[in-house]
C-alpha atoms as a PDB file:
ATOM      1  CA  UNK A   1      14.204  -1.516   5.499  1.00  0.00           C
ATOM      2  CA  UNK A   2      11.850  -1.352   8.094  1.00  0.00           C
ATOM      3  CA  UNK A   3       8.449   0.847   7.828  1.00  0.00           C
ATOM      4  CA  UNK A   4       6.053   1.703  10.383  1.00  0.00           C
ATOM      5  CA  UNK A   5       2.574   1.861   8.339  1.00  0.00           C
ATOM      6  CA  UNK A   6       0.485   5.238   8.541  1.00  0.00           C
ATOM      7  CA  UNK A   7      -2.904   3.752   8.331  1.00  0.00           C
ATOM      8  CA  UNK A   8      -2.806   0.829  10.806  1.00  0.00           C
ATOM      9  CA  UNK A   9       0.908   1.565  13.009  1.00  0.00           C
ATOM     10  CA  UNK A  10       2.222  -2.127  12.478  1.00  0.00           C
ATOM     11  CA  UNK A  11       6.402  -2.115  11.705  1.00  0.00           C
ATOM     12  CA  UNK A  12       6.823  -4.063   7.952  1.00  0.00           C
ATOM     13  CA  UNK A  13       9.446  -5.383   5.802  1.00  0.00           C
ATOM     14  CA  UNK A  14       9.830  -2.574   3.034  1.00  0.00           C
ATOM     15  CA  UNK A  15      11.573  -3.436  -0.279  1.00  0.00           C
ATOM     16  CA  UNK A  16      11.167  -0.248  -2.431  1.00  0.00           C
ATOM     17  CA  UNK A  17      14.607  -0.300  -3.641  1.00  0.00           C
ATOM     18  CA  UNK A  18      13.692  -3.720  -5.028  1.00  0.00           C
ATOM     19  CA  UNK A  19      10.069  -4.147  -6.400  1.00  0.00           C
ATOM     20  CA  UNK A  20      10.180  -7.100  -7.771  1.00  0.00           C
ATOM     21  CA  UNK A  21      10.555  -8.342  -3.674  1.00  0.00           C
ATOM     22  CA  UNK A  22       8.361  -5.953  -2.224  1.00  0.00           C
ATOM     23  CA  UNK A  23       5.518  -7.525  -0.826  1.00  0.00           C
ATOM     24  CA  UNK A  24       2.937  -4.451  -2.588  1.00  0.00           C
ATOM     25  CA  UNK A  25       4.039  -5.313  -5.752  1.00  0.00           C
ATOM     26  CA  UNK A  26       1.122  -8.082  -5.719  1.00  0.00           C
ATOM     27  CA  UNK A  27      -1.157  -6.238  -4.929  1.00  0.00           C
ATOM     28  CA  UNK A  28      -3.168  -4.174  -8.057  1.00  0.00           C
ATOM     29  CA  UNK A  29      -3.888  -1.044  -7.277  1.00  0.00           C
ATOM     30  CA  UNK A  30      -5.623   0.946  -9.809  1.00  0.00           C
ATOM     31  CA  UNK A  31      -5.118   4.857 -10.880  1.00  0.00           C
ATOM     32  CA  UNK A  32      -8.368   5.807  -8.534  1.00  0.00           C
ATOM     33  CA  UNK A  33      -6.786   4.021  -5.917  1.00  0.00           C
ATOM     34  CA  UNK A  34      -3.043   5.023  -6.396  1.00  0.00           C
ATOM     35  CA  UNK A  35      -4.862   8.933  -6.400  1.00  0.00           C
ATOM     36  CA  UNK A  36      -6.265   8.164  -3.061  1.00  0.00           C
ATOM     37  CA  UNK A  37      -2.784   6.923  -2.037  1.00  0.00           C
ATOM     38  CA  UNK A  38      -1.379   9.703  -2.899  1.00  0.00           C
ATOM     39  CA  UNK A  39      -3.789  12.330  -1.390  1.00  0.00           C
ATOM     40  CA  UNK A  40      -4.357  10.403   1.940  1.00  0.00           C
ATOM     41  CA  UNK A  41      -0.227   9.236   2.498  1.00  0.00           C
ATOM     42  CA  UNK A  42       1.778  11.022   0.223  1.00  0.00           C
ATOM     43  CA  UNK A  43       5.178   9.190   0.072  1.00  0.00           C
ATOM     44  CA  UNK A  44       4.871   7.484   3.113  1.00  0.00           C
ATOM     45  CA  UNK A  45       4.422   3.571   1.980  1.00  0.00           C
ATOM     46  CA  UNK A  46       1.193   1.121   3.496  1.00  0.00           C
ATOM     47  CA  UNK A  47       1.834  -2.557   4.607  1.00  0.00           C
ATOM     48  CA  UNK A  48       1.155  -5.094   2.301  1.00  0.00           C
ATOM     49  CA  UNK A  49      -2.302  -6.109   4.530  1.00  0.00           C
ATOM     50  CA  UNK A  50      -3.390  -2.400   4.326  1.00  0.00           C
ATOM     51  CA  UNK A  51      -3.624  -1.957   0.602  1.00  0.00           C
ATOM     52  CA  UNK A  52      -5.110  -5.591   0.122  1.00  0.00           C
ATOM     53  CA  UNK A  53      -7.404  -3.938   2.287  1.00  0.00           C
ATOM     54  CA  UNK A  54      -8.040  -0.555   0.455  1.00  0.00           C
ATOM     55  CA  UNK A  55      -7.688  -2.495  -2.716  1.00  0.00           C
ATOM     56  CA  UNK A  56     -10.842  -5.004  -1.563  1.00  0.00           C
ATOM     57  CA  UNK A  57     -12.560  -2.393  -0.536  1.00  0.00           C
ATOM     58  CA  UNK A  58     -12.473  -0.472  -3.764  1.00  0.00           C
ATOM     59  CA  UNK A  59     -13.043  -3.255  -5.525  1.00  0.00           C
ATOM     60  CA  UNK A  60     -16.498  -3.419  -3.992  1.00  0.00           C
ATOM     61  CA  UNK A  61     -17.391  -0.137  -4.377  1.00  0.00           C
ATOM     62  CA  UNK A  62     -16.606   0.048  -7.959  1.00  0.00           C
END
């Protein structure tokens, strides 16, 4: 299914009604991170780029 993601407007690939071939499902995001996720987008899913992104940039925060 195709996405348009909130944080940077680019269309993606979305696989959430298969996980295990969603390109997120690579990526770790933590329970600080999955909070922000929440808060900032709701339902709404990110690209795969984006939360390598937000994940990288947590990472060096922590």
């Amino acid at each position: 299914m195709k996405k348009l993601c909130p944080r940077c407007g680019c269309t993606f690939e979305c696989n959430h009604d298969d996980i295990r071939r969603c390109a997120c499902a690579g990526v770790p995001v933590d329970a600080a991170l999955r909070l922000f996720l929440q808060e900032s987008y709701g339902e709404r899913c990110l690209c795969a780029d984006c939360l390598k992104k937000l994940a990288a940039e947590k990472g060096k925060k922590a």
